[in-house]
PDB file of N, CA and C in Angstrom:
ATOM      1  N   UNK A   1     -34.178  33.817 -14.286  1.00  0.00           N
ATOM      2  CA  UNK A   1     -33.160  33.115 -13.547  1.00  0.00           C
ATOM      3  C   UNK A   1     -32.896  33.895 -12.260  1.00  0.00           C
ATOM      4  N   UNK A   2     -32.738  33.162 -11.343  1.00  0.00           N
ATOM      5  CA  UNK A   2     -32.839  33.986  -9.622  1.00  0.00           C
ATOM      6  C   UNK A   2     -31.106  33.535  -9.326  1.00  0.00           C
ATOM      7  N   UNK A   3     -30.235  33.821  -8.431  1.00  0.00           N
ATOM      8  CA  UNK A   3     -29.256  33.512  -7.501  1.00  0.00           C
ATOM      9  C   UNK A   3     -29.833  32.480  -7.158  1.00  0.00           C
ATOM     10  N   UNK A   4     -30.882  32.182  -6.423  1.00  0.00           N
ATOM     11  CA  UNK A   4     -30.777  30.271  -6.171  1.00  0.00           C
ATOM     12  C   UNK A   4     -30.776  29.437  -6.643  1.00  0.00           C
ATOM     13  N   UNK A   5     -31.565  29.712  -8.084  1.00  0.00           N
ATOM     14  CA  UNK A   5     -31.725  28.692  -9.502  1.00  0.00           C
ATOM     15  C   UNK A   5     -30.261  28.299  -9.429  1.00  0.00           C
ATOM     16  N   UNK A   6     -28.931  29.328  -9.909  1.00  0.00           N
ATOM     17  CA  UNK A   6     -28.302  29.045 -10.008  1.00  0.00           C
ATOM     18  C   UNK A   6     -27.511  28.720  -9.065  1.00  0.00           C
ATOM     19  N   UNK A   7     -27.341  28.775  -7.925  1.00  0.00           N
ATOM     20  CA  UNK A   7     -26.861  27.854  -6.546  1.00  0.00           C
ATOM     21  C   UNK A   7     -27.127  26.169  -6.480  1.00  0.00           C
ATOM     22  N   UNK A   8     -28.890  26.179  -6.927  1.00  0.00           N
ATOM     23  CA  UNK A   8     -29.424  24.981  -7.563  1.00  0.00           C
ATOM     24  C   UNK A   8     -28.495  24.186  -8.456  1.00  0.00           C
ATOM     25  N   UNK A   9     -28.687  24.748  -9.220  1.00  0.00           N
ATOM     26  CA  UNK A   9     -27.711  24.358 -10.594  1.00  0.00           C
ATOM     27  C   UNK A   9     -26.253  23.607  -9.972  1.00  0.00           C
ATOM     28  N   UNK A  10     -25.760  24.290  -9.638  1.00  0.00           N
ATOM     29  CA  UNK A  10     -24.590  24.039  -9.575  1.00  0.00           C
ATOM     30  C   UNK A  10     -24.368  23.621  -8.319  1.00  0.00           C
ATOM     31  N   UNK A  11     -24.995  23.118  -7.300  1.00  0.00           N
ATOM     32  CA  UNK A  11     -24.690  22.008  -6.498  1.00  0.00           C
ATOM     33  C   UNK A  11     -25.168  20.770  -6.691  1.00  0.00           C
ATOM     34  N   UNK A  12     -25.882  20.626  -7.853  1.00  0.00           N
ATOM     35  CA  UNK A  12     -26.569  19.420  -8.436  1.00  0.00           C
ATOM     36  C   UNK A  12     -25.105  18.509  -8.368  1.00  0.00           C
ATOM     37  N   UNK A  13     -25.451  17.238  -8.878  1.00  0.00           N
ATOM     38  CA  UNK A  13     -24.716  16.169  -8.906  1.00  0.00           C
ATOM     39  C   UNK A  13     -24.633  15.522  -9.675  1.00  0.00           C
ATOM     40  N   UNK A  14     -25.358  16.080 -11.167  1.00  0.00           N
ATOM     41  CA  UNK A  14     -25.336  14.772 -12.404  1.00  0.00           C
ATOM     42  C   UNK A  14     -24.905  16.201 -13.601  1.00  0.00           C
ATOM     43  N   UNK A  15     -23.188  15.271 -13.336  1.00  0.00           N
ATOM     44  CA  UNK A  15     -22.572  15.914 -14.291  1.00  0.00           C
ATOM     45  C   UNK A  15     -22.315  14.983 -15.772  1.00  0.00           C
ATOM     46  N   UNK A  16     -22.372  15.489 -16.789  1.00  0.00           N
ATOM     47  CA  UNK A  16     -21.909  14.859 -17.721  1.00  0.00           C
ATOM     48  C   UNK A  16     -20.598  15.272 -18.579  1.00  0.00           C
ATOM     49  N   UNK A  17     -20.015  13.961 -19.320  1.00  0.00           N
ATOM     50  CA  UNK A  17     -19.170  14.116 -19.158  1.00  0.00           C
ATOM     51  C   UNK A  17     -17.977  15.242 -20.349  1.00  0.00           C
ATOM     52  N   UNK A  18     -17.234  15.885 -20.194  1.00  0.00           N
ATOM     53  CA  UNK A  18     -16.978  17.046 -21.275  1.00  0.00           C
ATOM     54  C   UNK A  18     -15.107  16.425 -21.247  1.00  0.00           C
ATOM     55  N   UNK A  19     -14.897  16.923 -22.873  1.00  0.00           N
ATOM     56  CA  UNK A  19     -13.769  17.142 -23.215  1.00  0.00           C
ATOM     57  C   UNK A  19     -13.496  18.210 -23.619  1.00  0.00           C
ATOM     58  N   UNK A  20     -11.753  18.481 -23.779  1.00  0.00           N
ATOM     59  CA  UNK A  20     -10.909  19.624 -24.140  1.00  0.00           C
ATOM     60  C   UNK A  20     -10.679  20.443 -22.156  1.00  0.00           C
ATOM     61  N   UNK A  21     -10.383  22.074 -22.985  1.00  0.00           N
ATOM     62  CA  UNK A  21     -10.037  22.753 -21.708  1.00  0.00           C
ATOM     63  C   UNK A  21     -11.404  23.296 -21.463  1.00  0.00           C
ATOM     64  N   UNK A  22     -11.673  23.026 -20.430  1.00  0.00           N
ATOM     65  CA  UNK A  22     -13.184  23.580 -19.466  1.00  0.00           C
ATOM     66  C   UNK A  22     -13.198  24.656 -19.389  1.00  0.00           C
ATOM     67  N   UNK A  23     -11.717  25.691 -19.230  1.00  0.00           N
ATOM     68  CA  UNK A  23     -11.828  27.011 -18.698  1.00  0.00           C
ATOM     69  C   UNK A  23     -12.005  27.699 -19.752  1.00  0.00           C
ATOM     70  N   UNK A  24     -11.419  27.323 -20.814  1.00  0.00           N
ATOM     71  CA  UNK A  24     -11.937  28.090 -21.884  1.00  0.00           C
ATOM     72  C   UNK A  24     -13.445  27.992 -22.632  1.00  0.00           C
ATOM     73  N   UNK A  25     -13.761  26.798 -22.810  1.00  0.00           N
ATOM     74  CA  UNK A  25     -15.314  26.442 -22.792  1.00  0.00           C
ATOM     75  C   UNK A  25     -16.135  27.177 -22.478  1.00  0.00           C
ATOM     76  N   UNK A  26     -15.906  27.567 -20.963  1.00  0.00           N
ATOM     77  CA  UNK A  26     -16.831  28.196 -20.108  1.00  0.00           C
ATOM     78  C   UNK A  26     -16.756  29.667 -20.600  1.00  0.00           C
ATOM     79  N   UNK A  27     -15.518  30.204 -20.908  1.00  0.00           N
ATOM     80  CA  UNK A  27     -15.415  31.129 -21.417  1.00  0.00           C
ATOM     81  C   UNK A  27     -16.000  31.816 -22.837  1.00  0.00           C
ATOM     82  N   UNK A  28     -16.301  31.046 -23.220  1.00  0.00           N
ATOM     83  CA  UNK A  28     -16.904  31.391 -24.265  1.00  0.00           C
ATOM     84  C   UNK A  28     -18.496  31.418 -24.092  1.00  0.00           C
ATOM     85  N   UNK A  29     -18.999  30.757 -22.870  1.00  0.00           N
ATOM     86  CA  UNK A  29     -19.984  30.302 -22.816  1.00  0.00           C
ATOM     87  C   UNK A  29     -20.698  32.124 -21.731  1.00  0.00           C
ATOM     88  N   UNK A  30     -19.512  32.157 -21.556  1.00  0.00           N
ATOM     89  CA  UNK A  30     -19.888  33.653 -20.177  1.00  0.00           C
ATOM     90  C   UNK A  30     -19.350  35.099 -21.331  1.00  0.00           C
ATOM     91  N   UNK A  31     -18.801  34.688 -22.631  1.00  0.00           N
ATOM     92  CA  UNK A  31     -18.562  35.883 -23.250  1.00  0.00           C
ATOM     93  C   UNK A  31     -19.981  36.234 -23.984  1.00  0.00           C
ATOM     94  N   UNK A  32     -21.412  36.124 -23.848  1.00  0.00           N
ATOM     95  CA  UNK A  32     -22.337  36.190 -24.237  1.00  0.00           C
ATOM     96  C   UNK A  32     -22.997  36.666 -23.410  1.00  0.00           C
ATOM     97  N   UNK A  33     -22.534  37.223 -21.914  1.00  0.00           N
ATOM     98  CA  UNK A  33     -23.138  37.778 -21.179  1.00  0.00           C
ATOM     99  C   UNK A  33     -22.190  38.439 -20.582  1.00  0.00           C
ATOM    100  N   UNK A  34     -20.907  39.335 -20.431  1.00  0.00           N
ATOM    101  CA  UNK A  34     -20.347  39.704 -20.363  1.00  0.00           C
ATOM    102  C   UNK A  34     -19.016  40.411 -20.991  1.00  0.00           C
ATOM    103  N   UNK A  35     -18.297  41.544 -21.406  1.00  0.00           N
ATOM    104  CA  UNK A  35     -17.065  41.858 -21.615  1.00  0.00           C
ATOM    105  C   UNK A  35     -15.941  41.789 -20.625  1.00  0.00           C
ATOM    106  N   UNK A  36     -16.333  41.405 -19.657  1.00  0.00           N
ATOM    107  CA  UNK A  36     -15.463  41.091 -18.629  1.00  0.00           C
ATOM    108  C   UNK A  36     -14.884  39.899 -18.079  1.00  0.00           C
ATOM    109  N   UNK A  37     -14.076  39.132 -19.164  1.00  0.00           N
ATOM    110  CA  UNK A  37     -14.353  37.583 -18.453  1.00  0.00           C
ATOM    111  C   UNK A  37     -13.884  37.025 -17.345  1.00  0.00           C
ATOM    112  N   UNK A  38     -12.355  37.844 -17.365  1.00  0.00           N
ATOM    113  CA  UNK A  38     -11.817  37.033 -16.506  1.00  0.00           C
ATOM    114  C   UNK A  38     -11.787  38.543 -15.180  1.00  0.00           C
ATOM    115  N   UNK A  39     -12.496  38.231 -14.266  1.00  0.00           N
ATOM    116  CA  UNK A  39     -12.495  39.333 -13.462  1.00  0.00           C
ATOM    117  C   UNK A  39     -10.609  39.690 -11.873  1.00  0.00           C
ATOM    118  N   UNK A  40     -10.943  38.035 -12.181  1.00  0.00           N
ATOM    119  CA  UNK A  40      -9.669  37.921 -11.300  1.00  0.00           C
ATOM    120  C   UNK A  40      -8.667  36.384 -11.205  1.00  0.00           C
ATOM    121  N   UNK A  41      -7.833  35.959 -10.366  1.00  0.00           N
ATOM    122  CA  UNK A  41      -7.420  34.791 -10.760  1.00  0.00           C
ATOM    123  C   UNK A  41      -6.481  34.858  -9.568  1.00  0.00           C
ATOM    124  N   UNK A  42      -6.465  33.171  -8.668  1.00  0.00           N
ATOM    125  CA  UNK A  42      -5.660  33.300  -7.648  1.00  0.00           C
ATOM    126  C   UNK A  42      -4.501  31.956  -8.897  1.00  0.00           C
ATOM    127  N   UNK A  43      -3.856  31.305  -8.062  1.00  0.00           N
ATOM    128  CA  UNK A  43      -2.420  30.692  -8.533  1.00  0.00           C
ATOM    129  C   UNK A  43      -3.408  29.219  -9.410  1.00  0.00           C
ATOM    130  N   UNK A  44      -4.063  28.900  -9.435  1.00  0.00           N
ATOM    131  CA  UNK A  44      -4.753  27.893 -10.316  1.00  0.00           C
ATOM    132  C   UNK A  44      -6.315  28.048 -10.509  1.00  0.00           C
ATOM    133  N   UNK A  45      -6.797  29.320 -10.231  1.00  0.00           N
ATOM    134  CA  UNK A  45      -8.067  29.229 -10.726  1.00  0.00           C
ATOM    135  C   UNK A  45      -8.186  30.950 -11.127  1.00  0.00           C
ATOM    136  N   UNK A  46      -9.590  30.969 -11.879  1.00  0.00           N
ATOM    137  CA  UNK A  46     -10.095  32.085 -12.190  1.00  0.00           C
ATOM    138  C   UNK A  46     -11.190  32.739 -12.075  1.00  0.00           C
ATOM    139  N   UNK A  47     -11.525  33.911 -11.549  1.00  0.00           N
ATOM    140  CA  UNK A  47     -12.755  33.976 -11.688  1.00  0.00           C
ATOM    141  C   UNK A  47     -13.976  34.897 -12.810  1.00  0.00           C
ATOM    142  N   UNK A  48     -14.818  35.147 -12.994  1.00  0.00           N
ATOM    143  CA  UNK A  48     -15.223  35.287 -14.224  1.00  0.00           C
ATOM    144  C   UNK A  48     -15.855  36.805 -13.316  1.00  0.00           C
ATOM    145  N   UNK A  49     -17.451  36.637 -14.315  1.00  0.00           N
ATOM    146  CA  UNK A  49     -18.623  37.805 -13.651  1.00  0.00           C
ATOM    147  C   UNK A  49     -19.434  37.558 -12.141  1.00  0.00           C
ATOM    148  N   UNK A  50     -19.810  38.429 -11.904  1.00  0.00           N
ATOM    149  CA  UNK A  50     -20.392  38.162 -10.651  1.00  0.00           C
ATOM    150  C   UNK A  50     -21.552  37.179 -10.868  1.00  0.00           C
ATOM    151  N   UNK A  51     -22.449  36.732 -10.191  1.00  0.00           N
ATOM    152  CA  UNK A  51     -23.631  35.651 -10.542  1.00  0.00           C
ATOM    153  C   UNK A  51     -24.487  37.055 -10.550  1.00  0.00           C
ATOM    154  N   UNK A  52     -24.691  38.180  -9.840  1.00  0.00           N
ATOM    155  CA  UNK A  52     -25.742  38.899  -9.917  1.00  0.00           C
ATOM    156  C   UNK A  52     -25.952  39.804 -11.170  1.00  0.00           C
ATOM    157  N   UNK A  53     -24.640  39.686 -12.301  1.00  0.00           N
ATOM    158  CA  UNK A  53     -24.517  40.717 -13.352  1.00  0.00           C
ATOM    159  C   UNK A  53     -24.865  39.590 -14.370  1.00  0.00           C
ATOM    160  N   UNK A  54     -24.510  38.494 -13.876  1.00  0.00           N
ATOM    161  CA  UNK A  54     -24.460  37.510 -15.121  1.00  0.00           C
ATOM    162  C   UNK A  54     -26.263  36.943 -15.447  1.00  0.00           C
ATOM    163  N   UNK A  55     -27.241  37.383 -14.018  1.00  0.00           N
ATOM    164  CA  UNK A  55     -28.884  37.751 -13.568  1.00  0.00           C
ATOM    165  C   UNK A  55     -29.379  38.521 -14.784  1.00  0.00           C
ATOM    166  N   UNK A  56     -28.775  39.259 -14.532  1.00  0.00           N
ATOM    167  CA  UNK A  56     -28.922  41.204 -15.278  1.00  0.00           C
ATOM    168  C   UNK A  56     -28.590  40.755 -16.401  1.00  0.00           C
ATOM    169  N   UNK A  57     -27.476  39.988 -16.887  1.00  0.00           N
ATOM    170  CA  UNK A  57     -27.825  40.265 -18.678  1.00  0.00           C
ATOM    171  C   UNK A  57     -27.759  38.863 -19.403  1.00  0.00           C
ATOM    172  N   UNK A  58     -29.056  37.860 -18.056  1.00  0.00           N
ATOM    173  CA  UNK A  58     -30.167  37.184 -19.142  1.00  0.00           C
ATOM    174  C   UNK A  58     -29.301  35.705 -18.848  1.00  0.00           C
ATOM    175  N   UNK A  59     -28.410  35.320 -18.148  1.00  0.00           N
ATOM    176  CA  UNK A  59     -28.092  34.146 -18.434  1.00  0.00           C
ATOM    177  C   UNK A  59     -28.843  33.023 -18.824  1.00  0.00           C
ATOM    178  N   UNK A  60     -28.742  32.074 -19.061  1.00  0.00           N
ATOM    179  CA  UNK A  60     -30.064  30.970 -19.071  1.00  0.00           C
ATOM    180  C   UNK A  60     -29.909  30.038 -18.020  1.00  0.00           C
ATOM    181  N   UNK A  61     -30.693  28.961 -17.667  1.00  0.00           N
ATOM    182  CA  UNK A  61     -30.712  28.175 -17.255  1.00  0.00           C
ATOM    183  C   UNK A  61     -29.891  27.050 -17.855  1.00  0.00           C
ATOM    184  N   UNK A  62     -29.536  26.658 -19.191  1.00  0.00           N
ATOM    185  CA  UNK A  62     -28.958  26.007 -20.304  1.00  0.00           C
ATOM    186  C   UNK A  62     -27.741  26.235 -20.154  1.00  0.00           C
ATOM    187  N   UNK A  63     -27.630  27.236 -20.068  1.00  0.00           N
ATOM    188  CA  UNK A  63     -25.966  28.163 -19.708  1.00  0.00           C
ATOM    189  C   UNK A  63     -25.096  27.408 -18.482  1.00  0.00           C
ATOM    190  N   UNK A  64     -25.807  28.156 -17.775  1.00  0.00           N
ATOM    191  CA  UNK A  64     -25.462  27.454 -16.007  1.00  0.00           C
ATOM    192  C   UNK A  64     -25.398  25.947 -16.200  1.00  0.00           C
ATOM    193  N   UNK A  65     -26.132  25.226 -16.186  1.00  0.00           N
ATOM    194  CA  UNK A  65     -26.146  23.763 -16.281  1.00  0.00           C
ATOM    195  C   UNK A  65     -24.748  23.224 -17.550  1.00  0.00           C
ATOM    196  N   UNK A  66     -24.745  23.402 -18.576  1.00  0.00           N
ATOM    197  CA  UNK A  66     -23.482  23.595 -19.157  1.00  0.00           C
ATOM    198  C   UNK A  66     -22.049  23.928 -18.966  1.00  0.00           C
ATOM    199  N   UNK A  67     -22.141  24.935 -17.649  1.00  0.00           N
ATOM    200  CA  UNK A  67     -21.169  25.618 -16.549  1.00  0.00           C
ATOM    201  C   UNK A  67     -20.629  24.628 -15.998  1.00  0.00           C
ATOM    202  N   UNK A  68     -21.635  23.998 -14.937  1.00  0.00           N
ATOM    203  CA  UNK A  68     -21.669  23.154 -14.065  1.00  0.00           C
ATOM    204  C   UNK A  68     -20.869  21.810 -14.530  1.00  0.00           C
ATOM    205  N   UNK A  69     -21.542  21.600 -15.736  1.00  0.00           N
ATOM    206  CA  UNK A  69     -20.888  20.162 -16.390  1.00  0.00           C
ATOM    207  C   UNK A  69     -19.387  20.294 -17.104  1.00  0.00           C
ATOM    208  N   UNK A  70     -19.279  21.703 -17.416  1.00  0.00           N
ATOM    209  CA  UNK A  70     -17.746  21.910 -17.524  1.00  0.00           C
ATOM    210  C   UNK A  70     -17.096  22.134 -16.377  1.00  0.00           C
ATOM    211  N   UNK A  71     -17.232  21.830 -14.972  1.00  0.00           N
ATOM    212  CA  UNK A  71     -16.663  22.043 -13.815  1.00  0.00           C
ATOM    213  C   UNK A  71     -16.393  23.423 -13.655  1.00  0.00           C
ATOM    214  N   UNK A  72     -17.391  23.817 -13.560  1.00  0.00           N
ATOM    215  CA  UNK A  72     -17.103  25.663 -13.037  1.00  0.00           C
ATOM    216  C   UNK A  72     -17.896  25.435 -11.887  1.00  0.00           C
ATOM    217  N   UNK A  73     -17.452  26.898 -10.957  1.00  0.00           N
ATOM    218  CA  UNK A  73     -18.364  26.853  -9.728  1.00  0.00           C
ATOM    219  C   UNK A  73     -18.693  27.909  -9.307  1.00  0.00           C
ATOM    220  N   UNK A  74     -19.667  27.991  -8.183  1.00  0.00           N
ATOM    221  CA  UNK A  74     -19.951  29.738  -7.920  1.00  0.00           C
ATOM    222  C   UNK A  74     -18.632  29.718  -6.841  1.00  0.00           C
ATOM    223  N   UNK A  75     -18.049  30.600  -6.730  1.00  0.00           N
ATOM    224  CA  UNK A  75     -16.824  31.052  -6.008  1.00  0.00           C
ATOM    225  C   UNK A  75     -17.173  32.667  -5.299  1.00  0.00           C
ATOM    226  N   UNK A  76     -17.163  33.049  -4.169  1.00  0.00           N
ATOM    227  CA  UNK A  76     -17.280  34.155  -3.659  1.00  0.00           C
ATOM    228  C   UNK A  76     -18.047  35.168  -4.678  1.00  0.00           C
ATOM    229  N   UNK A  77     -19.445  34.314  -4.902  1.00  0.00           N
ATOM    230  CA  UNK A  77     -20.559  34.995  -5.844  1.00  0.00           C
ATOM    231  C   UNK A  77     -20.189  35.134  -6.976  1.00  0.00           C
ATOM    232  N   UNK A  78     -19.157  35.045  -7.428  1.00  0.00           N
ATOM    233  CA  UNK A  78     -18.509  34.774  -9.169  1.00  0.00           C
ATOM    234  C   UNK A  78     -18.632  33.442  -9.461  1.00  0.00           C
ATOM    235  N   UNK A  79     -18.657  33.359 -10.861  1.00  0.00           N
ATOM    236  CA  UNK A  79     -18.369  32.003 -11.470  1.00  0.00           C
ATOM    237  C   UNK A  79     -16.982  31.863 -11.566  1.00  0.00           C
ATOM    238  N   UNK A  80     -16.558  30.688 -11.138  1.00  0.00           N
ATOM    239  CA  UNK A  80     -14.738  30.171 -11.020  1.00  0.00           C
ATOM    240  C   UNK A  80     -14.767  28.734 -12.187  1.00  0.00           C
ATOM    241  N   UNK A  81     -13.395  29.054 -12.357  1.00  0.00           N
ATOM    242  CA  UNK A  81     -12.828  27.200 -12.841  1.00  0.00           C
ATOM    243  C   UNK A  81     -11.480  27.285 -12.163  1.00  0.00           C
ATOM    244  N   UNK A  82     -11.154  26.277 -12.143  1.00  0.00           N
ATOM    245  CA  UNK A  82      -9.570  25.403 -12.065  1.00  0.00           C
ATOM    246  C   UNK A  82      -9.246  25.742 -13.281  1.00  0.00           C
ATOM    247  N   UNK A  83      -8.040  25.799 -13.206  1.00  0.00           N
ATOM    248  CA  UNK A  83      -7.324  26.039 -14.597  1.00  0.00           C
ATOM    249  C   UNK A  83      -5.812  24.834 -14.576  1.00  0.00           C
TER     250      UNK A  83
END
């Protein structure tokens, strides 16, 4: 998996469609590649690991695309949600 794959990924446009809370979803989905989940958080969003650490320990392609469809985004090279 490269930084553009996942830039790829996640400017795609065919989302499908997910229930419950997304931010936590995702969270569980980034606690398999990280102990760090929530790295920071402005007044309605959060942000997670960097995209280049989340490189380093193996994300998938399956992952990301799953991300994407739970409305997460790359945010100042981190993965973000709305909360």
């Amino acid at each position: 998996m490269t930084l553009e794959r996942i830039e790829e990924i996640f400017e795609e446009d065919n989302y499908e469609k997910w229930e419950g809370d997304n931010a936590f979803k995702g969270l569980l989905i980034l606690q398999k590649y990280t102990n760090d989940l929530i790295q920071g958080a402005d007044h309605d969003i959060i942000y997670s690991e960097d995209c280049e650490e989340l490189i380093k320990a193996g994300i998938t392609e399956e992952d990301c695309i799953a991300l994407r469809n739970l409305n997460w985004m790359i945010e100042n090279n981190s993965l973000a949600c709305y909360v």
